[in-house]
C-alpha atoms as a PDB file:
ATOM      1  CA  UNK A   1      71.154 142.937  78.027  1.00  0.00           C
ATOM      2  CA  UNK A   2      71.925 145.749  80.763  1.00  0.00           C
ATOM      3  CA  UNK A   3      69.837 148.224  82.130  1.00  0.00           C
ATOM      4  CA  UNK A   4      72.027 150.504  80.688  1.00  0.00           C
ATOM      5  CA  UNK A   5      72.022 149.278  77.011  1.00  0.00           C
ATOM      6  CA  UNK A   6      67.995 148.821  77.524  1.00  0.00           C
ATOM      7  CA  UNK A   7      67.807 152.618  78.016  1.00  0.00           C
ATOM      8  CA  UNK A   8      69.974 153.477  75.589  1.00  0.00           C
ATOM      9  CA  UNK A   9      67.701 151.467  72.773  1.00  0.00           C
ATOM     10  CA  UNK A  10      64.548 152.860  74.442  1.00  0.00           C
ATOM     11  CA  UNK A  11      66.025 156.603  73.961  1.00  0.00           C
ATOM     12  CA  UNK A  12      67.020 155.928  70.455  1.00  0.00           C
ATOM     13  CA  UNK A  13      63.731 154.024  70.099  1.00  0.00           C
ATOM     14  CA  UNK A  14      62.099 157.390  71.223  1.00  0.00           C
ATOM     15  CA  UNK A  15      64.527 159.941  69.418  1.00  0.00           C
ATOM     16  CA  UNK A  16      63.734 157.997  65.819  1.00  0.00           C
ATOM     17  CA  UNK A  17      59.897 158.296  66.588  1.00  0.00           C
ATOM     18  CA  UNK A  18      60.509 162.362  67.219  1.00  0.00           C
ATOM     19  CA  UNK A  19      62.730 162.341  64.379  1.00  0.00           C
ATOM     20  CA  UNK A  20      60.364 161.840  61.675  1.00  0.00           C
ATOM     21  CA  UNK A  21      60.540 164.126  59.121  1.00  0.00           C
ATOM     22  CA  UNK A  22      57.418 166.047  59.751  1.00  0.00           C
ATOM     23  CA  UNK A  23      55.675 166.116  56.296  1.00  0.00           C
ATOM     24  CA  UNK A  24      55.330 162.076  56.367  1.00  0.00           C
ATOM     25  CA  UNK A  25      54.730 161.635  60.057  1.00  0.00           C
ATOM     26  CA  UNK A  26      50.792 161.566  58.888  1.00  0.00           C
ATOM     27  CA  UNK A  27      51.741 159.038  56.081  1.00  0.00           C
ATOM     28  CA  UNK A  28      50.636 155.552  56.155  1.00  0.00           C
ATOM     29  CA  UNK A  29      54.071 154.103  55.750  1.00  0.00           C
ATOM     30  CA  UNK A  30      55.401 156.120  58.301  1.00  0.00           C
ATOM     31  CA  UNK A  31      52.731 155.430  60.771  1.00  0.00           C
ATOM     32  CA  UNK A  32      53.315 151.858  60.186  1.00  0.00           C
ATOM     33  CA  UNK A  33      57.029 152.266  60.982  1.00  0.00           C
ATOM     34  CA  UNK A  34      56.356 154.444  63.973  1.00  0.00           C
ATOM     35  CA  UNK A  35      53.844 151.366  64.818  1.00  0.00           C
ATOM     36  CA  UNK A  36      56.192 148.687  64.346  1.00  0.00           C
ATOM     37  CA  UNK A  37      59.171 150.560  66.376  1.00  0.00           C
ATOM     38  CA  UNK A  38      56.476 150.999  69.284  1.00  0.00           C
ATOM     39  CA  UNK A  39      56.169 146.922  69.220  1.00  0.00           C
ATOM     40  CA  UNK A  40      59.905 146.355  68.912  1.00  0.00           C
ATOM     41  CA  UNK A  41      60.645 148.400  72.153  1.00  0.00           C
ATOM     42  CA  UNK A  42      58.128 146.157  73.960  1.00  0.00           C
ATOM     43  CA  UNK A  43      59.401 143.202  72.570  1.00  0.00           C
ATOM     44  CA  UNK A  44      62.551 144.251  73.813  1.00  0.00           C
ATOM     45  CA  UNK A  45      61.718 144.858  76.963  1.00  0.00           C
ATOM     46  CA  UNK A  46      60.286 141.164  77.123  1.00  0.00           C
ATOM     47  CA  UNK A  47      63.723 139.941  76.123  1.00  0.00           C
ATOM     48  CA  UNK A  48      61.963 138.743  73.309  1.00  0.00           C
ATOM     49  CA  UNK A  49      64.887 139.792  70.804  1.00  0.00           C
ATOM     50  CA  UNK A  50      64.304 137.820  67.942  1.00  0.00           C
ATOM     51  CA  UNK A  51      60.192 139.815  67.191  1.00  0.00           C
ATOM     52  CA  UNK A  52      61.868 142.933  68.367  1.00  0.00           C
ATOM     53  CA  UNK A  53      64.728 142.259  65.267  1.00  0.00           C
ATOM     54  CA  UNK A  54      61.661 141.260  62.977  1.00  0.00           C
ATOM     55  CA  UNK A  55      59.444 144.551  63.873  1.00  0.00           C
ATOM     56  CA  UNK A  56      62.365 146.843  63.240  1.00  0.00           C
ATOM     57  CA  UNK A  57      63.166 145.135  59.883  1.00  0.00           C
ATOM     58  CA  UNK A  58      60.040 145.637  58.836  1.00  0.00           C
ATOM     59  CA  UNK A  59      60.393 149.306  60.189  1.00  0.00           C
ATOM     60  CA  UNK A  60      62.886 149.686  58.037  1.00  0.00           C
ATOM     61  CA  UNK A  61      61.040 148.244  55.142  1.00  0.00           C
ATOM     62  CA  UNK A  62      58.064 151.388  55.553  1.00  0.00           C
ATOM     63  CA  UNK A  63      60.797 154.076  56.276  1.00  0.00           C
ATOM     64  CA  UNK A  64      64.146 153.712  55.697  1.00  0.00           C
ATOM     65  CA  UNK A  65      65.272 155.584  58.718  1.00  0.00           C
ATOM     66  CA  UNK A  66      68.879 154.225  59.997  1.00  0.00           C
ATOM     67  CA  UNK A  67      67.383 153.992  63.206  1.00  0.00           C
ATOM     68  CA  UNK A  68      65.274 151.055  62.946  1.00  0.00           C
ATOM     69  CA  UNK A  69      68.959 149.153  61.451  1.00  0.00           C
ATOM     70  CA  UNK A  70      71.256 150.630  64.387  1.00  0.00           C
ATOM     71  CA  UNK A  71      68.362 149.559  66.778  1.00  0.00           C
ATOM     72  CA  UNK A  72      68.843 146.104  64.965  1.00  0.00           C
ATOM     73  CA  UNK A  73      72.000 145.614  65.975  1.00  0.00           C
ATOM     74  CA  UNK A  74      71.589 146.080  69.593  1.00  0.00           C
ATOM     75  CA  UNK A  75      68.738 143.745  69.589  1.00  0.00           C
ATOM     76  CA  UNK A  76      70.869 141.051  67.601  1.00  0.00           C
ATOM     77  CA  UNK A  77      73.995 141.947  70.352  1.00  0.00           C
ATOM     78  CA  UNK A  78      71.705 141.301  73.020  1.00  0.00           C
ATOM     79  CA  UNK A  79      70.155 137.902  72.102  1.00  0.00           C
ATOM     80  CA  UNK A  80      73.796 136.562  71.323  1.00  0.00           C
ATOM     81  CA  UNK A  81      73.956 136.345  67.376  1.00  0.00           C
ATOM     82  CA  UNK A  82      76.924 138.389  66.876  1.00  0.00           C
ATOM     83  CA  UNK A  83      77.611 137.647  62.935  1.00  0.00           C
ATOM     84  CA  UNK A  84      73.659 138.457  62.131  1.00  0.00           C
ATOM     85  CA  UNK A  85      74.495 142.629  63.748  1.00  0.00           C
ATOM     86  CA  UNK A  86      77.994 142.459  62.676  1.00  0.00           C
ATOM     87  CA  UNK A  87      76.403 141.730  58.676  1.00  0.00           C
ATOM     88  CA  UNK A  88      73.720 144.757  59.125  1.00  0.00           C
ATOM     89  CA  UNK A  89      76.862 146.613  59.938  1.00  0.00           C
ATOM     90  CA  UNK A  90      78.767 145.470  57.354  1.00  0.00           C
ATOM     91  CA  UNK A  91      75.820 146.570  55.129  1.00  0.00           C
ATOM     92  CA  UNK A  92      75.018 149.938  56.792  1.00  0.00           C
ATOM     93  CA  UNK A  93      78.202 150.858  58.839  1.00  0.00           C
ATOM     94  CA  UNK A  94      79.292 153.194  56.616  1.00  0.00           C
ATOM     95  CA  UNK A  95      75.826 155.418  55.879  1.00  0.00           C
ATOM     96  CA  UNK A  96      75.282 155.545  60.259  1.00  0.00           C
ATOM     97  CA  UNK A  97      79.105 156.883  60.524  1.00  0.00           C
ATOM     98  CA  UNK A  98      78.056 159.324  57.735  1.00  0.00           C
ATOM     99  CA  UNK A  99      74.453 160.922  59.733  1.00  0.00           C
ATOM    100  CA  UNK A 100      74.405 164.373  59.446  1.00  0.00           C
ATOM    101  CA  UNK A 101      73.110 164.675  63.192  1.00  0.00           C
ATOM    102  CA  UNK A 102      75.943 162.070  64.670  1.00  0.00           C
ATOM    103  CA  UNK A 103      73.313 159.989  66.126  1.00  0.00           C
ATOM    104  CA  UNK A 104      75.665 156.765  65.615  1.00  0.00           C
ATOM    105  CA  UNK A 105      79.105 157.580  67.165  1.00  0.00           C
ATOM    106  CA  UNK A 106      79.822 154.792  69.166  1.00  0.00           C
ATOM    107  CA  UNK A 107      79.450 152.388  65.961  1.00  0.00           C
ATOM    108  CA  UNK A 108      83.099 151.607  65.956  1.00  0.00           C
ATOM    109  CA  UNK A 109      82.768 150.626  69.441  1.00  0.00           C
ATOM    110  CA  UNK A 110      79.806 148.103  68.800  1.00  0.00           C
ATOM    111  CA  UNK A 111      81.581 146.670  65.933  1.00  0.00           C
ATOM    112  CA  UNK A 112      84.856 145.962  68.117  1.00  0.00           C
ATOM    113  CA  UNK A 113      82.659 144.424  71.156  1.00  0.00           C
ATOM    114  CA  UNK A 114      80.423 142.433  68.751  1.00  0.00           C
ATOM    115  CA  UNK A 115      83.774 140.819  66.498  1.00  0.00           C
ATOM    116  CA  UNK A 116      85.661 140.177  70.146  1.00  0.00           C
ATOM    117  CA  UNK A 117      81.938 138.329  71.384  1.00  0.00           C
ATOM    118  CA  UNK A 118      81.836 136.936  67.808  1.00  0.00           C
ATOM    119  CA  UNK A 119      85.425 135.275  67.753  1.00  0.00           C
ATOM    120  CA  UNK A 120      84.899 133.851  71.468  1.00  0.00           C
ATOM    121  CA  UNK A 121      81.738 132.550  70.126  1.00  0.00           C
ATOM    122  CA  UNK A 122      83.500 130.728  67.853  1.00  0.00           C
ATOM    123  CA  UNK A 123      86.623 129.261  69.648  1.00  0.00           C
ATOM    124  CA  UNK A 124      83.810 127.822  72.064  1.00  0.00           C
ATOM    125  CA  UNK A 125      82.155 126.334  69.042  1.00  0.00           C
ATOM    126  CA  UNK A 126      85.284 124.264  67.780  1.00  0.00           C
ATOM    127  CA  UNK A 127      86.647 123.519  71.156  1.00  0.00           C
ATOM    128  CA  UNK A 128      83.294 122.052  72.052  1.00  0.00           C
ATOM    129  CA  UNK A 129      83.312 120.056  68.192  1.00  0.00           C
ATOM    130  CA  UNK A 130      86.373 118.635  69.209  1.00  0.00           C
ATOM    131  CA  UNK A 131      85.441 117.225  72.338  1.00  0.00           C
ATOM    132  CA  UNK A 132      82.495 115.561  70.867  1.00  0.00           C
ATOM    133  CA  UNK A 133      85.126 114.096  68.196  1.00  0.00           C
ATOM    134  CA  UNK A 134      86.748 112.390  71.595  1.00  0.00           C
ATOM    135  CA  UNK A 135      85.619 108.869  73.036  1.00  0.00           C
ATOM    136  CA  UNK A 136      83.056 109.072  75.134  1.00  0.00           C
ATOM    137  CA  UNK A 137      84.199 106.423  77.394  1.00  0.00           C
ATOM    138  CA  UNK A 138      88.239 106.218  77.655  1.00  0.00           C
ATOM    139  CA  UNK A 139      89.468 103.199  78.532  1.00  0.00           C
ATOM    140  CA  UNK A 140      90.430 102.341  82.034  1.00  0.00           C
ATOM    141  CA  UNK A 141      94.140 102.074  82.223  1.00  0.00           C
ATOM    142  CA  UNK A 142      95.764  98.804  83.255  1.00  0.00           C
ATOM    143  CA  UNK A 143      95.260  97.534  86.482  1.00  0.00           C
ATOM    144  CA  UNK A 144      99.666  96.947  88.190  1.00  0.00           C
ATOM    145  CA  UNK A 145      99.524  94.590  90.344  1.00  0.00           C
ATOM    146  CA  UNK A 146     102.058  95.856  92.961  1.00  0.00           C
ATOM    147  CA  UNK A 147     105.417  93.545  92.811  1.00  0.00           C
ATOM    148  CA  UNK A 148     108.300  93.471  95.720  1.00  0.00           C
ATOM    149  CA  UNK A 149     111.328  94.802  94.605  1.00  0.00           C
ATOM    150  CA  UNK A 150     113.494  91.524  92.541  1.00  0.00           C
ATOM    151  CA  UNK A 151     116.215  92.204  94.703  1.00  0.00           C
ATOM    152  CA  UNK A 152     113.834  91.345  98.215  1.00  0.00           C
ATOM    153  CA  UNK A 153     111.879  88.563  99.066  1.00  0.00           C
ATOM    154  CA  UNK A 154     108.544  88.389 100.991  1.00  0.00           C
ATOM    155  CA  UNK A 155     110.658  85.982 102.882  1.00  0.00           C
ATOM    156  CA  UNK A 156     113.458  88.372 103.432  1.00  0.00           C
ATOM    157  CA  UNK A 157     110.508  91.178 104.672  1.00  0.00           C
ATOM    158  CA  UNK A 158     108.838  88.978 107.046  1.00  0.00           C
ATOM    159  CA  UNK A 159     112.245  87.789 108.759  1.00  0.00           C
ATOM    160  CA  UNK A 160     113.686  91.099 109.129  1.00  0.00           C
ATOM    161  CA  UNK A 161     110.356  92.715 110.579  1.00  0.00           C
ATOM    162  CA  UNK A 162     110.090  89.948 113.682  1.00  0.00           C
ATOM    163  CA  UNK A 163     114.240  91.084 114.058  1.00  0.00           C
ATOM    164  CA  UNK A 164     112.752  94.336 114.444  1.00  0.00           C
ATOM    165  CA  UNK A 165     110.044  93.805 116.706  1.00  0.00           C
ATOM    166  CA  UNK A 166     112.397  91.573 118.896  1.00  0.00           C
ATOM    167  CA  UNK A 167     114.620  94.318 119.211  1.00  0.00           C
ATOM    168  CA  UNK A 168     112.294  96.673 120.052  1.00  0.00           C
ATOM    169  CA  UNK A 169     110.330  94.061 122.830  1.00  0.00           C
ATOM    170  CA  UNK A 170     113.657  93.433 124.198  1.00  0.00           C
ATOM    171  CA  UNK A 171     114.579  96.996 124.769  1.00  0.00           C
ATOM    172  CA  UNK A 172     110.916  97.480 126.396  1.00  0.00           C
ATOM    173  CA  UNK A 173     111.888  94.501 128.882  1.00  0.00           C
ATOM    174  CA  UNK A 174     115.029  95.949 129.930  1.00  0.00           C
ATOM    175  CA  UNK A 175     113.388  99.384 130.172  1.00  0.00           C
ATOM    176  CA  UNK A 176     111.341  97.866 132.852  1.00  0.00           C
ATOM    177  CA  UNK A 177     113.729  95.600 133.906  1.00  0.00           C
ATOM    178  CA  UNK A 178     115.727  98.672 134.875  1.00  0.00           C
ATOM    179  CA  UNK A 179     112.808  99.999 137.366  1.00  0.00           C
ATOM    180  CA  UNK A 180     113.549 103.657 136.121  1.00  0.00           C
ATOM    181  CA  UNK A 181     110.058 103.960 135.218  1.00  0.00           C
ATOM    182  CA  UNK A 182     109.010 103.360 139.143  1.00  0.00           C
ATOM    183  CA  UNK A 183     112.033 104.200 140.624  1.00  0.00           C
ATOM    184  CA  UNK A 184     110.050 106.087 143.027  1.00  0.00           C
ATOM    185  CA  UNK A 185     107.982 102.590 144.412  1.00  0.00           C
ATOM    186  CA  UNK A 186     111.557 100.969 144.331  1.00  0.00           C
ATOM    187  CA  UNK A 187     113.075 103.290 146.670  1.00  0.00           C
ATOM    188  CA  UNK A 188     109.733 102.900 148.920  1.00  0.00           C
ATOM    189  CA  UNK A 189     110.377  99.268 149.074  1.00  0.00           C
ATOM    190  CA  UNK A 190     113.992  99.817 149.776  1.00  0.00           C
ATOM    191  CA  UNK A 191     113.015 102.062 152.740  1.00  0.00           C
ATOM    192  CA  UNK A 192     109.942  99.025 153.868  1.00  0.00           C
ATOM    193  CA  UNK A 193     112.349  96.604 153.047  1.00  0.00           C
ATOM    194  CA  UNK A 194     115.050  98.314 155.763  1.00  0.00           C
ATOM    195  CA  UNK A 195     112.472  98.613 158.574  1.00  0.00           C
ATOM    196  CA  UNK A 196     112.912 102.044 158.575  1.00  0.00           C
ATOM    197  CA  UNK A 197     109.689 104.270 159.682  1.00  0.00           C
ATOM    198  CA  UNK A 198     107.747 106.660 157.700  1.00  0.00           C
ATOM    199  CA  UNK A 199     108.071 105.421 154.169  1.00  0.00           C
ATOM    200  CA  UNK A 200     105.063 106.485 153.237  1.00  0.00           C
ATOM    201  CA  UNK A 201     104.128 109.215 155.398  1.00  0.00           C
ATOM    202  CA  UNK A 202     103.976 111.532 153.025  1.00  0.00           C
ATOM    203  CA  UNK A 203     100.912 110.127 152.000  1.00  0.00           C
ATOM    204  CA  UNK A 204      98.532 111.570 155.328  1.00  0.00           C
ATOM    205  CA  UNK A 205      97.014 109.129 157.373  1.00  0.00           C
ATOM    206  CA  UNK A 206      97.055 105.435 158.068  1.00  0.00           C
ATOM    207  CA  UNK A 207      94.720 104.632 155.662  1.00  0.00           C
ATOM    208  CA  UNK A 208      95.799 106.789 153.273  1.00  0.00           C
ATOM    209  CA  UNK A 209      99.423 105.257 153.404  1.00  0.00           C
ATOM    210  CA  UNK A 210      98.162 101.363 153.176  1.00  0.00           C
ATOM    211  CA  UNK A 211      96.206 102.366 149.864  1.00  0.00           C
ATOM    212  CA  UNK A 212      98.963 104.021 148.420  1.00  0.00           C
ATOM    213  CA  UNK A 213     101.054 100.370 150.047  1.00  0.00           C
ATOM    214  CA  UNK A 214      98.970  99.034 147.952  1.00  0.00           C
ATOM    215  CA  UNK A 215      98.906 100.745 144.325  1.00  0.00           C
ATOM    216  CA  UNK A 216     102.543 100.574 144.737  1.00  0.00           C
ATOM    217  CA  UNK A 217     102.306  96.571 145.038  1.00  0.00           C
ATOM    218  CA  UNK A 218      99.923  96.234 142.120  1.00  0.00           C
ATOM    219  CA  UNK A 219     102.238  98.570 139.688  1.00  0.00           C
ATOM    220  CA  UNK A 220     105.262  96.923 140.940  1.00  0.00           C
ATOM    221  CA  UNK A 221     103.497  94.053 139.556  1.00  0.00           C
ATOM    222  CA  UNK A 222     102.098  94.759 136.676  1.00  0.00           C
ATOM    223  CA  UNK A 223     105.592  96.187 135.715  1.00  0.00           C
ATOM    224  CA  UNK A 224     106.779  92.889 136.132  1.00  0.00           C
ATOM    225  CA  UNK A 225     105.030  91.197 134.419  1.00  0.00           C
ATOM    226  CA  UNK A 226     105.506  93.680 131.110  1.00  0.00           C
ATOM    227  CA  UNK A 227     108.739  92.762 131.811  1.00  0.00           C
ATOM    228  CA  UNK A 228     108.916  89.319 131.246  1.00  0.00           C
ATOM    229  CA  UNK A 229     106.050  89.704 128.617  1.00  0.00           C
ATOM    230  CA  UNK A 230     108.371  92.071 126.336  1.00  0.00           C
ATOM    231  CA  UNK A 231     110.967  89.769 127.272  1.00  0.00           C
ATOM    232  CA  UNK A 232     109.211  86.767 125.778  1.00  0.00           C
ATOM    233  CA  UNK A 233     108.066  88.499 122.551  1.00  0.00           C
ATOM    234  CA  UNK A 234     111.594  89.659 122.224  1.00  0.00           C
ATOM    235  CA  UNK A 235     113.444  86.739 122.377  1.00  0.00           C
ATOM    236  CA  UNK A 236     110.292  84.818 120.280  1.00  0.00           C
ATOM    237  CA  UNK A 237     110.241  87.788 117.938  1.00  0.00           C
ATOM    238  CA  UNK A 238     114.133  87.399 117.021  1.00  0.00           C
ATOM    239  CA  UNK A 239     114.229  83.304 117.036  1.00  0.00           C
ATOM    240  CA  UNK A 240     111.704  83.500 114.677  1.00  0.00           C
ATOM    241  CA  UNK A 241     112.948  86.449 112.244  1.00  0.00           C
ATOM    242  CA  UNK A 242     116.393  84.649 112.336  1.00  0.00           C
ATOM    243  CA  UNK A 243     114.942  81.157 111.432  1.00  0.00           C
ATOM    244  CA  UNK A 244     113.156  82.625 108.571  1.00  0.00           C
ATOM    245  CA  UNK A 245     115.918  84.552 107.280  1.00  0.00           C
ATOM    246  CA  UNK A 246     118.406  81.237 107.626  1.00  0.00           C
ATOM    247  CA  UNK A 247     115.631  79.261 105.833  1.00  0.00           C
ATOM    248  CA  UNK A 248     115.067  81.893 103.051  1.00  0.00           C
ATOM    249  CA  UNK A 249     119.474  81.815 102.821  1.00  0.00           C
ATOM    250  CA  UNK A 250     119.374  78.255 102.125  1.00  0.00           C
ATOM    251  CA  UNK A 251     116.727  78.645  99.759  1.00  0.00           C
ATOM    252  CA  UNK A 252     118.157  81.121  97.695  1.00  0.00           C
ATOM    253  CA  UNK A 253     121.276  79.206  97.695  1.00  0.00           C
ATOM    254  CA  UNK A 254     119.795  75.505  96.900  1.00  0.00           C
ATOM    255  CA  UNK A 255     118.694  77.771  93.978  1.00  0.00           C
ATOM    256  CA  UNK A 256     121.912  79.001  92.890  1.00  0.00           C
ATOM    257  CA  UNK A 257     123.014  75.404  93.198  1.00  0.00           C
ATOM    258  CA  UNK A 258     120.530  74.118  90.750  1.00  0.00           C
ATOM    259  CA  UNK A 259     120.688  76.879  88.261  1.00  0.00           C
ATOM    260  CA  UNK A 260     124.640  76.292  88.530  1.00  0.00           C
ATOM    261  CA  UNK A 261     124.053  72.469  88.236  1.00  0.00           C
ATOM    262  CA  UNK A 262     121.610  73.238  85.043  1.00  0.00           C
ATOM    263  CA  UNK A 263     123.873  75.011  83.367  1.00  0.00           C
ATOM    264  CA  UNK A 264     126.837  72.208  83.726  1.00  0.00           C
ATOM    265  CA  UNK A 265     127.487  69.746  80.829  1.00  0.00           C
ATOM    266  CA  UNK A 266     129.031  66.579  80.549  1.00  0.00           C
ATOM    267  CA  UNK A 267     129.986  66.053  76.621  1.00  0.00           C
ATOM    268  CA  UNK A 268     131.728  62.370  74.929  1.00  0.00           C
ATOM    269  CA  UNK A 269     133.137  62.902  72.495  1.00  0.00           C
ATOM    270  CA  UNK A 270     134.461  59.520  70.110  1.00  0.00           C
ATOM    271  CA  UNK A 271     137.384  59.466  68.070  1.00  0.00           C
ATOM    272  CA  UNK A 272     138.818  56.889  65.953  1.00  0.00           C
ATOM    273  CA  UNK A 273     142.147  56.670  64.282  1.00  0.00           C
ATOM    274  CA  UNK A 274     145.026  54.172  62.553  1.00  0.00           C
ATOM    275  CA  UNK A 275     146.258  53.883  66.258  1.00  0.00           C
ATOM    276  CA  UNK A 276     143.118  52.836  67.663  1.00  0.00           C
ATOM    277  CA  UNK A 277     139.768  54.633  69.457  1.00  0.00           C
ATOM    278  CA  UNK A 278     138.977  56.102  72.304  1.00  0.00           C
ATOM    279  CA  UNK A 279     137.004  59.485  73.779  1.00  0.00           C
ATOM    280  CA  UNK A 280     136.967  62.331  75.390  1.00  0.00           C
ATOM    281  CA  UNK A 281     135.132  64.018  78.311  1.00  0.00           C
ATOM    282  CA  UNK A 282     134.525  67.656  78.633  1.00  0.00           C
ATOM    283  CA  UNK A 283     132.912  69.058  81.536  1.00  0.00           C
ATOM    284  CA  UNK A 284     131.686  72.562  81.592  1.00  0.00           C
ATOM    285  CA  UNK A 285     129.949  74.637  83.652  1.00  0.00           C
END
C-alpha cells in the first residue's frame, strides 16, 4: 500500500477514535474498540494486513462504528484479497454512502478500483490454470534432413562449381598475364631492356635504384608465377567440372535407358484354328 493510502487509514484510524460518541468513550466496550483500532493501525503499519483486518473486525464487534468496516476494506485492498473488501462492501456499502457526516465519499471509487483489481485477479488465475492444463514438455518437432532439389544432382553441383572456379582462375591468369597490374615495372624493363639511362632515377641514389631493381624483379616474378598458377587451376578446374558433368549425363541417361527398357514388353500370344496354328508377337514399350 502507498504512503498516501497509509495516511489516509491512519487519519480515519484517528478521526473514528475522536469520533466516539462521548457518553460511551468511558465504556468497556468502547475502550476495547478504541484498543483494538490502536493495534490495527500498527499492524498496518507492519504490513501485517491480515491482524490489522482481524483487530478491526473485532472493533466492530464492541462498537459498531462504520469506521472499523471502511478501515476493513482498505486493509483487505492492500494485502490483495479484493472479493473479501468488495463482500464487506457489498454488506455495508449502502449504510457508509448514507453517514450523516460524509465520512465515506470516495466509496464508489474503492468499489470500482477493487472490482477492476478483482477481475484482473481473476483472468490471471485462469490463464495461469490453463497453462498448467498444457504439457509440460512439448515434443521436439521432427528433425528434416535437408534434401537437394529432385531436379539437381550432387553430381550436377560439384561439376558446375569446378566450371566456375576454372573460369574465375582463368580470368585471374590472364589478368596477370596482361601485366596491367605492374604495368609500371613493365615499362621499367622496357626502358632497361632499351639501354636507355635513368630508368630508375627517380628512385634517389645508386643504391636506392638497385633495391628498387630489385623489388621490381621479385614482383615481376611472383606475378608470374600467379600467372601460370591461376592458369593451371583454371584449366584443371574446368577439365574436371566438364568430366563430371559428361559422366553424371551418361548416367542419367543409362538410367533413362533402363527405366525405358523396364517398361518394354515382349508378349506371345498362341492361336489355333481349322486352318492351322501359329502366334503372335507384340512388342510394347
Amino acid at each position: 500500500m502507498n504512503r498516501s493510502q497509509k495516511t489516509k487509514f491512519l487519519s480515519l484510524c484517528l478521526a473514528g477514535v475522536l469520533i466516539l460518541p462521548a457518553g460511551t468513550a468511558f465504556a468497556d466496550d468502547a475502550a476495547d474498540a478504541a484498543a483494538y483500532y490502536q493495534q490495527a493501525s500498527e499492524a498496518y503499519q507492519a504490513e501485517d494486513y491480515t491482524r490489522a483486518d482481524e483487530l478491526l473486525a473485532r472493533a466492530y464487534a464492541k462498537d459498531p462504528d462504520l469506521i472499523y468496516q471502511y478501515n476493513r476494506v482498505l486493509a483487505n485492498q492492500a494485502k490483495g484479497d479484493f472479493k473479501a473488501a468488495l463482500a464487506i462492501l457489498d454488506t455495508f456499502q449502502a449504510q457508509m454512502l448514507a453517514d450523516p457526516d460524509a465520512r465515506f465519499t470516495d466509496i464508489p471509487e474503492i468499489r470500482v478500483n477493487l472490482e477492476q483489481a478483482e477481475a484482473k485477479a481473476v483472468a490471471r488465475r485462469e490463464a495461469a490454470e490453463r497453462a498448467q492444463q498444457v504439457p509440460s514438455t512439448v515434443p521436439a518437432p521432427p528433425v528434416v534432413e535437408p534434401t537437394l532439389d529432385e531436379g539437381v544432382s550432387s553430381s550436377q553441383i560439384l561439376g558446375w562449381s569446378l566450371v566456375g572456379v576454372g573460369a574465375v582462375s582463368l580470368g585471374a591468369s590472364a589478368l596477370f598475364g596482361s601485366k596491367v597490374l605492374i604495368s609500371d615495372i613493365d615499362d621499367r624493363f622496357e626502358c632497361e631492356r632499351s639501354n636507355r639511362t635513368g630508368c630508375y632515377s627517380e628512385f634517389g641514389d645508386t643504391s636506392a635504384q638497385d633495391k628498387q631493381f630489385q623489388d621490381d624483379v621479385d614482383t615481376w616474378d611472383t606475378h608470374n608465377t600467379l600467372t601460370w598458377v591461376t592458369l593451371g587451376v583454371g584449366a584443371a578446374a574446368l577439365i574436371g567440372g566438364g568430366v563430371v558433368l559428361y559422366l553424371d549425363a551418361q548416367e542419367h541417361e543409362d538410367s533413362t535407358v533402363s527405366a525405358a527398357a523396364s517398361g518394354a514388353k515382349l508378349e506371345w500370344t498362341p492361336y489355333v484354328s481349322a486352318d492351322g496354328a501359329g502366334g503372335t508377337f507384340n512388342f510394347s514399350f
